[in-house]
PDB file of N, CA and C in Angstrom:
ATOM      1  N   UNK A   1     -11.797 -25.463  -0.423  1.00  0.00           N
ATOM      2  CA  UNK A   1     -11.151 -26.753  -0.424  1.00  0.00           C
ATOM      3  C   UNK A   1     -12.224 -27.825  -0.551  1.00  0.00           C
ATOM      4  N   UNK A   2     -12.034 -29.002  -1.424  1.00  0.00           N
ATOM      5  CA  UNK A   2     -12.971 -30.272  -1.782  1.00  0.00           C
ATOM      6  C   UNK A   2     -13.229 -30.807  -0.790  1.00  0.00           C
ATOM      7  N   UNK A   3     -14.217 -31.056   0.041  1.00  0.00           N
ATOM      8  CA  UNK A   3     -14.028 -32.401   0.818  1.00  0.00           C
ATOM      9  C   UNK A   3     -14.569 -33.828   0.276  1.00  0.00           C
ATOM     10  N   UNK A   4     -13.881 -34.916   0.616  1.00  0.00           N
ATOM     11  CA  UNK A   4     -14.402 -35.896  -0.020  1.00  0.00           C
ATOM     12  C   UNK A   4     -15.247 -36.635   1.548  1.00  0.00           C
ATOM     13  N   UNK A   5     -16.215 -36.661   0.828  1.00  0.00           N
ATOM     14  CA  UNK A   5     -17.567 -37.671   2.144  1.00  0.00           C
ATOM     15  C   UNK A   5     -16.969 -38.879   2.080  1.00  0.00           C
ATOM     16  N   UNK A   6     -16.741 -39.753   1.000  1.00  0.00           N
ATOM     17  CA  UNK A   6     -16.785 -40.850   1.229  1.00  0.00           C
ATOM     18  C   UNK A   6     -15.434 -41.276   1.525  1.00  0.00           C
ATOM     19  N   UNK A   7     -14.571 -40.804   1.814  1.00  0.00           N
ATOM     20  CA  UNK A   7     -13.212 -41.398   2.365  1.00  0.00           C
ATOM     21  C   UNK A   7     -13.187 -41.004   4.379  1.00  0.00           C
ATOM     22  N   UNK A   8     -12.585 -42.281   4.162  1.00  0.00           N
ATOM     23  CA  UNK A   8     -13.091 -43.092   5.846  1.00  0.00           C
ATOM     24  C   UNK A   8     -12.223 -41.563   6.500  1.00  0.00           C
ATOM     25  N   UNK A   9     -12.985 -41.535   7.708  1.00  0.00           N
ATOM     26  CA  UNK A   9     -12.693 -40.530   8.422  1.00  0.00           C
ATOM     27  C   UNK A   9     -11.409 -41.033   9.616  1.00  0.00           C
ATOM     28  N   UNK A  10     -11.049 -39.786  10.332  1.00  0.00           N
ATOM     29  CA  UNK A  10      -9.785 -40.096  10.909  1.00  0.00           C
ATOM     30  C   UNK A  10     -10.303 -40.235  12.268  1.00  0.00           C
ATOM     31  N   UNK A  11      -9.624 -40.854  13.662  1.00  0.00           N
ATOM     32  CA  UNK A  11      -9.695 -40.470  14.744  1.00  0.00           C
ATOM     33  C   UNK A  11      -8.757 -39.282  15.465  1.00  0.00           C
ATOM     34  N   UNK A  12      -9.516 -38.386  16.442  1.00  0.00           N
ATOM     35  CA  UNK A  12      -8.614 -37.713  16.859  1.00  0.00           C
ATOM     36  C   UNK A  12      -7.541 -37.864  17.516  1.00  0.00           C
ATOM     37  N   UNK A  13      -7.136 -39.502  17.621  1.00  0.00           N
ATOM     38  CA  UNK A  13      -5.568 -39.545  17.948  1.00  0.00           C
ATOM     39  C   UNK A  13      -4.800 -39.824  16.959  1.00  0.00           C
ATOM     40  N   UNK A  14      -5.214 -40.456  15.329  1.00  0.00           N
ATOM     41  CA  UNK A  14      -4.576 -40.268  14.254  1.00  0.00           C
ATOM     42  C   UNK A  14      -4.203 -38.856  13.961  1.00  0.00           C
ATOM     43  N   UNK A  15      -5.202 -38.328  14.029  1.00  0.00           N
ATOM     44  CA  UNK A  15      -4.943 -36.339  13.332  1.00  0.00           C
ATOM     45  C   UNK A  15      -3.856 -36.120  14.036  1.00  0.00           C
ATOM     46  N   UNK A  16      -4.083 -36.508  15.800  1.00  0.00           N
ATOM     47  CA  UNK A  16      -2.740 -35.643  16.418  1.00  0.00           C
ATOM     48  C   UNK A  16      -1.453 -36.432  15.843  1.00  0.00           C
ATOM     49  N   UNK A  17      -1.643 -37.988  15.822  1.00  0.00           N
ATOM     50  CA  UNK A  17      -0.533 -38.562  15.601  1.00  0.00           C
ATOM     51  C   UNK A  17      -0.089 -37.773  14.352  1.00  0.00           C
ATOM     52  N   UNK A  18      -0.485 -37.544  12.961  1.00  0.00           N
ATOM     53  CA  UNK A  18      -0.681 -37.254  12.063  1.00  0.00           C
ATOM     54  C   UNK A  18      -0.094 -35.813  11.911  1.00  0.00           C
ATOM     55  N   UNK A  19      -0.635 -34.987  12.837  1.00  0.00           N
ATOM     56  CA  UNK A  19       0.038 -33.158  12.812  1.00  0.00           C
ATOM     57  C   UNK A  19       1.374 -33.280  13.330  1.00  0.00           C
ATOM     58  N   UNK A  20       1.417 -34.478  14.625  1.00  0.00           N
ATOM     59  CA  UNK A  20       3.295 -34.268  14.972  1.00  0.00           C
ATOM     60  C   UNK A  20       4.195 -35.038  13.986  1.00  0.00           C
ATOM     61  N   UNK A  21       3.664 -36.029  13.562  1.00  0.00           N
ATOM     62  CA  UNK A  21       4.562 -36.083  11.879  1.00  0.00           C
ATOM     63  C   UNK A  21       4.910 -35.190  11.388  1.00  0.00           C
ATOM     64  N   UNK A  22       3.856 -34.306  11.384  1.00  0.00           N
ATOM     65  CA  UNK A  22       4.169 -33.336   9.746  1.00  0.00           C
ATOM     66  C   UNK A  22       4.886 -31.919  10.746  1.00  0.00           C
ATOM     67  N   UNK A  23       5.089 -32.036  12.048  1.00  0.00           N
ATOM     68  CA  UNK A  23       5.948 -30.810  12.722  1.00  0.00           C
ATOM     69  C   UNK A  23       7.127 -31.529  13.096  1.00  0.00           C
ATOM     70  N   UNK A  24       7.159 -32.390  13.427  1.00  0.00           N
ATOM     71  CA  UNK A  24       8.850 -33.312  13.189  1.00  0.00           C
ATOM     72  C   UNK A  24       9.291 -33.207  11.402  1.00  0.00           C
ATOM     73  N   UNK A  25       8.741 -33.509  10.639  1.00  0.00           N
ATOM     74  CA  UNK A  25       9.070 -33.197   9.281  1.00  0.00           C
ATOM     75  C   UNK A  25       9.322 -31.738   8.761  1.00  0.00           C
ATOM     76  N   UNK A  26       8.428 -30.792   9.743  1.00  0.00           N
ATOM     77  CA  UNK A  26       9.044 -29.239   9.007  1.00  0.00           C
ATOM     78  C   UNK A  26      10.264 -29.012   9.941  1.00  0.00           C
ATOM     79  N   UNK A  27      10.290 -29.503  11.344  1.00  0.00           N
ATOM     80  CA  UNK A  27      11.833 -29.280  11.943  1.00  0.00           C
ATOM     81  C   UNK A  27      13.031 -29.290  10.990  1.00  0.00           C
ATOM     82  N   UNK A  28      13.031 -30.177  10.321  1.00  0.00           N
ATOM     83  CA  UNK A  28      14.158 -30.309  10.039  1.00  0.00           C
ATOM     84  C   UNK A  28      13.886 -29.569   8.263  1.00  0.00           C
ATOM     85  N   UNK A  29      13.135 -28.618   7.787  1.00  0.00           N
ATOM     86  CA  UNK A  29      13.226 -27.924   6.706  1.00  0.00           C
ATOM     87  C   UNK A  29      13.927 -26.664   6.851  1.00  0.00           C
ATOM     88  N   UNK A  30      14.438 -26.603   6.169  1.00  0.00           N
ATOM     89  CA  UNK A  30      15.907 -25.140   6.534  1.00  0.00           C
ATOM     90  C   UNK A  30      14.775 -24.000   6.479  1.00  0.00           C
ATOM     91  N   UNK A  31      13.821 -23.719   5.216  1.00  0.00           N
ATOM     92  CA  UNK A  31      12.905 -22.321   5.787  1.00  0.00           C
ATOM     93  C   UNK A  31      12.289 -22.115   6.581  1.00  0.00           C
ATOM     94  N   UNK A  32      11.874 -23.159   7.579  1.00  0.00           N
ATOM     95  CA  UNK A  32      10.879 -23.463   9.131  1.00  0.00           C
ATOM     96  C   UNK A  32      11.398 -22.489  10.025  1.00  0.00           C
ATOM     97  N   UNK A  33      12.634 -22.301  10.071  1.00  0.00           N
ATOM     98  CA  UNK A  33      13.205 -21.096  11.390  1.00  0.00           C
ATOM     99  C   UNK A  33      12.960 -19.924  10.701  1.00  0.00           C
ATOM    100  N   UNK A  34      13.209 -19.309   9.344  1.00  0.00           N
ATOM    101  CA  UNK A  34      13.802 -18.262   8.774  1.00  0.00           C
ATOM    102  C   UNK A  34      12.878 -17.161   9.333  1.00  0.00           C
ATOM    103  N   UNK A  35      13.028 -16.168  10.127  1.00  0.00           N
ATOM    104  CA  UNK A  35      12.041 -15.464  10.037  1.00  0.00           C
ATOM    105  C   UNK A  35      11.783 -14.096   8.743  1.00  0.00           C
ATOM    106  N   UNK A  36      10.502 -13.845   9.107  1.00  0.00           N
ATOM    107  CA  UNK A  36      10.186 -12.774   7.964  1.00  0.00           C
ATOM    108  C   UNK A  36      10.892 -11.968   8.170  1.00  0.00           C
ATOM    109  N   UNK A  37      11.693 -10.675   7.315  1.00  0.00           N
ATOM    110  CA  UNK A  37      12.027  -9.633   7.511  1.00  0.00           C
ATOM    111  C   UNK A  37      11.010  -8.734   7.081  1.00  0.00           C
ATOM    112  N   UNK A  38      11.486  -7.738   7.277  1.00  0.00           N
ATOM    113  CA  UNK A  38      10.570  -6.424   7.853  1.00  0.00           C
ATOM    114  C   UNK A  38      10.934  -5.552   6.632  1.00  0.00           C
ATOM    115  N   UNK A  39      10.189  -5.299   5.346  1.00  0.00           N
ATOM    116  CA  UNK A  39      10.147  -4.704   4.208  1.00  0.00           C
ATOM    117  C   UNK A  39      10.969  -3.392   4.458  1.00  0.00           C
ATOM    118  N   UNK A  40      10.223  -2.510   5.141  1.00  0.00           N
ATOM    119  CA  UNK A  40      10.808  -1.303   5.209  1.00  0.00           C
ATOM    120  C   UNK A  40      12.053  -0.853   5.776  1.00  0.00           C
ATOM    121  N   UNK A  41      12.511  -2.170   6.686  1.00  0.00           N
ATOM    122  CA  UNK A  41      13.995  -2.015   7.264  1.00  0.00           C
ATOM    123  C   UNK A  41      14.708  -2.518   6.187  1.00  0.00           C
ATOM    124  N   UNK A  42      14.475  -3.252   5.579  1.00  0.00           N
ATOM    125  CA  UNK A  42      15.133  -3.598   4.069  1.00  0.00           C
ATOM    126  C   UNK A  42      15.519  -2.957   3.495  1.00  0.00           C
ATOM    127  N   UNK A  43      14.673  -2.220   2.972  1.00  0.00           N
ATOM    128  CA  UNK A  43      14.526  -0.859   1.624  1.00  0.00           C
ATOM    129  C   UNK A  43      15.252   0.305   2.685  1.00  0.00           C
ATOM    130  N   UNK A  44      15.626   0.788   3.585  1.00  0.00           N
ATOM    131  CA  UNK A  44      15.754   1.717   4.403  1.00  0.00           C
ATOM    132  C   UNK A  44      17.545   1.278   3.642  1.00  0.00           C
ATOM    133  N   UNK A  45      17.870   0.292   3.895  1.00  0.00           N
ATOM    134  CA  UNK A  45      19.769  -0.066   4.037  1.00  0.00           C
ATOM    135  C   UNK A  45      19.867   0.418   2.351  1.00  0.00           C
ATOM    136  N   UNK A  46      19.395  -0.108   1.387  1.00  0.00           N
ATOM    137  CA  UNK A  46      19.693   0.313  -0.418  1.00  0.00           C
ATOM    138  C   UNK A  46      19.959   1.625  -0.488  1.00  0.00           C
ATOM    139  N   UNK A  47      21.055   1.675  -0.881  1.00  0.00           N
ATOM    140  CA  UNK A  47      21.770   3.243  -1.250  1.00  0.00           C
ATOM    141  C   UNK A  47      21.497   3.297  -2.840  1.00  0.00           C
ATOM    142  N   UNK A  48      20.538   3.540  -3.537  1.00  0.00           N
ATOM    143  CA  UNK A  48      20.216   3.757  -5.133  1.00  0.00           C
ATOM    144  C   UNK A  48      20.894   4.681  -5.601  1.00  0.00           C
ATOM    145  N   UNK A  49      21.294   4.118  -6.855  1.00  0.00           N
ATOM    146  CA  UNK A  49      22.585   5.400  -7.730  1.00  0.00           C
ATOM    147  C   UNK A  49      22.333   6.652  -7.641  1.00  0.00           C
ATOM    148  N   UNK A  50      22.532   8.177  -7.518  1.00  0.00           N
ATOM    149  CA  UNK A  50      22.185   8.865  -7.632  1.00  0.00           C
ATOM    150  C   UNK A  50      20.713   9.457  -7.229  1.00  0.00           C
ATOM    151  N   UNK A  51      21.031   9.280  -5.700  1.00  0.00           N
ATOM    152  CA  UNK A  51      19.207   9.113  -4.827  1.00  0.00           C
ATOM    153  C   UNK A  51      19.802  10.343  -4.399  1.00  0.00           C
ATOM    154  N   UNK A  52      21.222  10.956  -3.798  1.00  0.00           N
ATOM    155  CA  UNK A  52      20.823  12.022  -3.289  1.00  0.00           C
ATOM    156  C   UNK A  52      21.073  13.286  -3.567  1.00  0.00           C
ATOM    157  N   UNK A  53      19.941  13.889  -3.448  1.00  0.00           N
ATOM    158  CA  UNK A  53      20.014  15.184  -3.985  1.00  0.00           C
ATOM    159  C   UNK A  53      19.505  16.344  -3.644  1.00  0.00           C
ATOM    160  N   UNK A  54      20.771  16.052  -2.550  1.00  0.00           N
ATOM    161  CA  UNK A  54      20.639  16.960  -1.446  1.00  0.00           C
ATOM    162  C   UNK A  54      21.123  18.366  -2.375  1.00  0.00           C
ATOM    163  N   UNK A  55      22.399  18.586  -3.229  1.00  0.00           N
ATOM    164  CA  UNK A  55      22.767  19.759  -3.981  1.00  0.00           C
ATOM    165  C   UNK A  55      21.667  20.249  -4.968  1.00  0.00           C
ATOM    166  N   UNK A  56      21.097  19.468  -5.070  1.00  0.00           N
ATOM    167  CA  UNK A  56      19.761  20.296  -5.854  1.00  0.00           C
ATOM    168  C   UNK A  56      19.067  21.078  -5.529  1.00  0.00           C
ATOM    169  N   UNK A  57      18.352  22.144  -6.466  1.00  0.00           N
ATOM    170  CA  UNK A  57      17.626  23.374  -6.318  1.00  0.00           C
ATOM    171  C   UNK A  57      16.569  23.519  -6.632  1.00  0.00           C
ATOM    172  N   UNK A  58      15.658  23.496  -6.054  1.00  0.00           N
ATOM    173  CA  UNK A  58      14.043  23.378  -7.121  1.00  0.00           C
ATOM    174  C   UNK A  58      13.805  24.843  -7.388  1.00  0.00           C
ATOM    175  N   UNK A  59      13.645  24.870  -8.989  1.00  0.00           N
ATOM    176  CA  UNK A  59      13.248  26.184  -9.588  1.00  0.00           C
ATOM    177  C   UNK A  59      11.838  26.125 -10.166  1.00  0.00           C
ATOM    178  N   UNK A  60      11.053  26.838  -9.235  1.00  0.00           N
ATOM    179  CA  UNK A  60      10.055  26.465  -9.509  1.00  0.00           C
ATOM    180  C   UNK A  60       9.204  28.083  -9.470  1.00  0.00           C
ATOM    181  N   UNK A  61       8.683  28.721 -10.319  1.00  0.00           N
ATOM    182  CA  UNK A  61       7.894  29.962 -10.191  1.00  0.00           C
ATOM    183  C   UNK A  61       6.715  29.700  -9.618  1.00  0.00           C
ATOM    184  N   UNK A  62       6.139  30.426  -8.821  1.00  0.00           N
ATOM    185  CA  UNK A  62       5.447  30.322  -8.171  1.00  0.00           C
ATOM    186  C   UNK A  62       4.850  31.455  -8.093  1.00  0.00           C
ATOM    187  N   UNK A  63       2.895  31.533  -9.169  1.00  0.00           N
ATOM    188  CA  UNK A  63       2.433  32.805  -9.344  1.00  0.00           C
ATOM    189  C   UNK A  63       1.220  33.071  -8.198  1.00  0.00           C
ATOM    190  N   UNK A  64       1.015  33.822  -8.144  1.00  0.00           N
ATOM    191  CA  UNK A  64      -0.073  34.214  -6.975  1.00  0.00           C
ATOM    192  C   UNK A  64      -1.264  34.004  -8.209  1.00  0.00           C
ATOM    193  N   UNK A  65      -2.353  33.653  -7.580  1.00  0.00           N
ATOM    194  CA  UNK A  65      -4.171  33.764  -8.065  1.00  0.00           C
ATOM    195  C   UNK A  65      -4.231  34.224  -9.092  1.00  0.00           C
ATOM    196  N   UNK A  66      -4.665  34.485 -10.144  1.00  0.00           N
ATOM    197  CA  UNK A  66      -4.825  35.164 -11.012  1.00  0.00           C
ATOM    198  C   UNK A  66      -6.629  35.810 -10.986  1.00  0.00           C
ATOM    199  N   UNK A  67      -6.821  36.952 -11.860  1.00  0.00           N
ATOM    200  CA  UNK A  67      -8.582  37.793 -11.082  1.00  0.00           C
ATOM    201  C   UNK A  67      -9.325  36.115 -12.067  1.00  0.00           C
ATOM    202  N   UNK A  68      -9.222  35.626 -13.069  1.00  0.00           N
ATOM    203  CA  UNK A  68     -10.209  34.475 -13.611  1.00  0.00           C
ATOM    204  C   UNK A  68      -9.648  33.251 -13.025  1.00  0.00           C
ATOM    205  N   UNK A  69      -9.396  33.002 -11.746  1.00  0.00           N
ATOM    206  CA  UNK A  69      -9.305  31.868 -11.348  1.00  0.00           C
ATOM    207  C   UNK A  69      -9.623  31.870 -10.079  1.00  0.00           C
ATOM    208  N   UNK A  70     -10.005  30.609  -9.422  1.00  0.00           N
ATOM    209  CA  UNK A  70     -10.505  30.150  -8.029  1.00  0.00           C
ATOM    210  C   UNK A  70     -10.083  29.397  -7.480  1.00  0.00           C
ATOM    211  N   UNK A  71      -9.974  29.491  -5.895  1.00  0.00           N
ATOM    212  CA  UNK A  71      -9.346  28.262  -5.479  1.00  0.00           C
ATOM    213  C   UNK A  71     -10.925  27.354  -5.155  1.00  0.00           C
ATOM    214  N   UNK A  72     -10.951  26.106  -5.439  1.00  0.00           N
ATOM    215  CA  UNK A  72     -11.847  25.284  -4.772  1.00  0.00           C
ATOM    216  C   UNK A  72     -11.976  24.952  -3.521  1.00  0.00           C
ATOM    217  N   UNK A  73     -13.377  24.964  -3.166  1.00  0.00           N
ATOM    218  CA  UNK A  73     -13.313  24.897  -1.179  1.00  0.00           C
ATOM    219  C   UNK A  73     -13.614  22.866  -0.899  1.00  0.00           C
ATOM    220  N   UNK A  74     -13.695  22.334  -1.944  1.00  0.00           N
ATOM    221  CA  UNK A  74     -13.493  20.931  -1.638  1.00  0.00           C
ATOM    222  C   UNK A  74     -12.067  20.372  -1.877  1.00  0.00           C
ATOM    223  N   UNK A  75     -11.566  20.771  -3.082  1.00  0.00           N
ATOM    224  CA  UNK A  75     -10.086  20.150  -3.147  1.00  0.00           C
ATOM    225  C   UNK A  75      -8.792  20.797  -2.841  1.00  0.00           C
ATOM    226  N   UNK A  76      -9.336  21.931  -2.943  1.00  0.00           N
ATOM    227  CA  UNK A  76      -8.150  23.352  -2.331  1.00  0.00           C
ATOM    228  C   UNK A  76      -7.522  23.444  -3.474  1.00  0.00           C
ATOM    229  N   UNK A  77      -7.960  22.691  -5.440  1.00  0.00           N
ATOM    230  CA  UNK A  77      -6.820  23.106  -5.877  1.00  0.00           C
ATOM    231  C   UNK A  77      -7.044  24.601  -6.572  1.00  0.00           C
ATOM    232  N   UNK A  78      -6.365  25.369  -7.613  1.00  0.00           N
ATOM    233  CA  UNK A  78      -6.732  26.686  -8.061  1.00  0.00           C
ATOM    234  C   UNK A  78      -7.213  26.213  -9.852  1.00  0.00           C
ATOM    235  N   UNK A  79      -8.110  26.371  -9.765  1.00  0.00           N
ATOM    236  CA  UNK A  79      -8.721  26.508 -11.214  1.00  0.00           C
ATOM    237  C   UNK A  79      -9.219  28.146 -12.020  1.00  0.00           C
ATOM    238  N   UNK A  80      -9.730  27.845 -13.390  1.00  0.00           N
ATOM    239  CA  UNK A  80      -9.928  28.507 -13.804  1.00  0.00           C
ATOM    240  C   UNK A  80     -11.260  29.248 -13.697  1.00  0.00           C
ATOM    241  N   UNK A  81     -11.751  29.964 -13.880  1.00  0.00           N
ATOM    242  CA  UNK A  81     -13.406  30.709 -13.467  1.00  0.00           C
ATOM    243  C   UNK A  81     -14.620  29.295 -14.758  1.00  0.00           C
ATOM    244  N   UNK A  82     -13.912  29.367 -15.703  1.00  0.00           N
ATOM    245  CA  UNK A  82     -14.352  28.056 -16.310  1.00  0.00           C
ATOM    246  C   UNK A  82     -14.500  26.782 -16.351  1.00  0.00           C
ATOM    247  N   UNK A  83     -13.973  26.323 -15.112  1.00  0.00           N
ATOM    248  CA  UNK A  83     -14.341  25.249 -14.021  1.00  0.00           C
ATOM    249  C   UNK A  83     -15.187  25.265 -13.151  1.00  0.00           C
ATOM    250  N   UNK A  84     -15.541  26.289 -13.262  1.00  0.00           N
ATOM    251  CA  UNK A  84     -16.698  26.927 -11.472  1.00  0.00           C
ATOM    252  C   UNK A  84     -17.839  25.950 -12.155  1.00  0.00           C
ATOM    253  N   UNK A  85     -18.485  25.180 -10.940  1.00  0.00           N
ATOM    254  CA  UNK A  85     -19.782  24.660 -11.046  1.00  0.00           C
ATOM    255  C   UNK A  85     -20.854  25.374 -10.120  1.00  0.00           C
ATOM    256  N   UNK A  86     -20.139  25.953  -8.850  1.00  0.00           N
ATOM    257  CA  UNK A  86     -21.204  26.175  -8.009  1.00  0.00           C
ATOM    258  C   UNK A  86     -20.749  27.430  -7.164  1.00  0.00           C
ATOM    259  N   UNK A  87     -20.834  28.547  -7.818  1.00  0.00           N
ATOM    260  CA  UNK A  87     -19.952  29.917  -7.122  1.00  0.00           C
ATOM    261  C   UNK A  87     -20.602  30.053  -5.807  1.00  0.00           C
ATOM    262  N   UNK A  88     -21.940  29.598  -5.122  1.00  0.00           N
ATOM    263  CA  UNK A  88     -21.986  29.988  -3.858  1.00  0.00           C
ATOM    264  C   UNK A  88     -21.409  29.104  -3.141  1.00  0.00           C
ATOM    265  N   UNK A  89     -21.073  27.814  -3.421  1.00  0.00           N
ATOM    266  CA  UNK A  89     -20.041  26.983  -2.516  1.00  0.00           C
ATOM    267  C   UNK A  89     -18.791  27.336  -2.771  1.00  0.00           C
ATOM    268  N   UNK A  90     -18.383  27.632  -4.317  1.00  0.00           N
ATOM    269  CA  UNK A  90     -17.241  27.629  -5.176  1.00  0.00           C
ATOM    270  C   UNK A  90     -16.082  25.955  -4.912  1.00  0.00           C
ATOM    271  N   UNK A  91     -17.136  25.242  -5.546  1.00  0.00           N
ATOM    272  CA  UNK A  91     -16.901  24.107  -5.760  1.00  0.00           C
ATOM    273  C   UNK A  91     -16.693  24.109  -7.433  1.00  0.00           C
ATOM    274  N   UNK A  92     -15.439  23.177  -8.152  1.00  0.00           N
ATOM    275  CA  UNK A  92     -15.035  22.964  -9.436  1.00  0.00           C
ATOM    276  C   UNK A  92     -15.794  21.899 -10.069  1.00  0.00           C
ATOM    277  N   UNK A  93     -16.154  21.651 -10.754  1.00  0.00           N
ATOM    278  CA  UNK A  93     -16.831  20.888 -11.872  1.00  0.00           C
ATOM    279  C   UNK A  93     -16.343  19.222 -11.683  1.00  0.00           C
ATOM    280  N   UNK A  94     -14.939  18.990 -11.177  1.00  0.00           N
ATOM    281  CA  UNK A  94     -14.313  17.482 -10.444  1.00  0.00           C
ATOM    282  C   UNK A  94     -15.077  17.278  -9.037  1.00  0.00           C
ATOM    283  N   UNK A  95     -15.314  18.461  -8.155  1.00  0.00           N
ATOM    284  CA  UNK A  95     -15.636  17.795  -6.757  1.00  0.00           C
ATOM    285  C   UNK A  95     -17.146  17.778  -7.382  1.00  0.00           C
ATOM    286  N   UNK A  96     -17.863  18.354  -8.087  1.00  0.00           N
ATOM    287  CA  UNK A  96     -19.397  19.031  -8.138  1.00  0.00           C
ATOM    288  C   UNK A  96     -20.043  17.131  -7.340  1.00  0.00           C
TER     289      UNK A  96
END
């Protein structure tokens, strides 16, 4: 914020006079009471078209390890033996 030096300075019973002006003036502004609401209690009440899906089935195969692949001991994910950067840690070429 600018300050300007050369404009005459206030006394501290103007400022106060000065701040209860401007709090008698937000009294009477209709958003001065409103309080904040609370985002997530918000979004919690919205029922979105077709959100539930609860009757759904996830089909999902799910293969065990394969012998040319590794799991990584930094990211836990499973890669290929052609990702290996560091077989005595067996760290992948992303965490290296």
């Amino acid at each position: 914020m600018a300050t300007d030096y050369d404009a005459p300075r206030k006394t501290d019973d103007e400022q106060s006079e000065e701040s209860i002006e401007e709090l008698k003036a937000r009294r009477h502004d209709k958003n001065s009471g409103k309080v904040d609401e609370d985002e997530t209690e918000a979004a919690e009440s919205f029922e979105l078209p077709g959100a539930d899906l609860s009757h759904e089935e996830l089909a999902v195969e799910v293969k065990p390890k394969q012998s040319d692949e590794f799991t990584c001991m930094s990211c836990f994910l499973v890669h290929h033996r052609s990702q290996l950067a560091d077989p005595d840690k067996m760290i992948c070429r992303d965490c290296e």
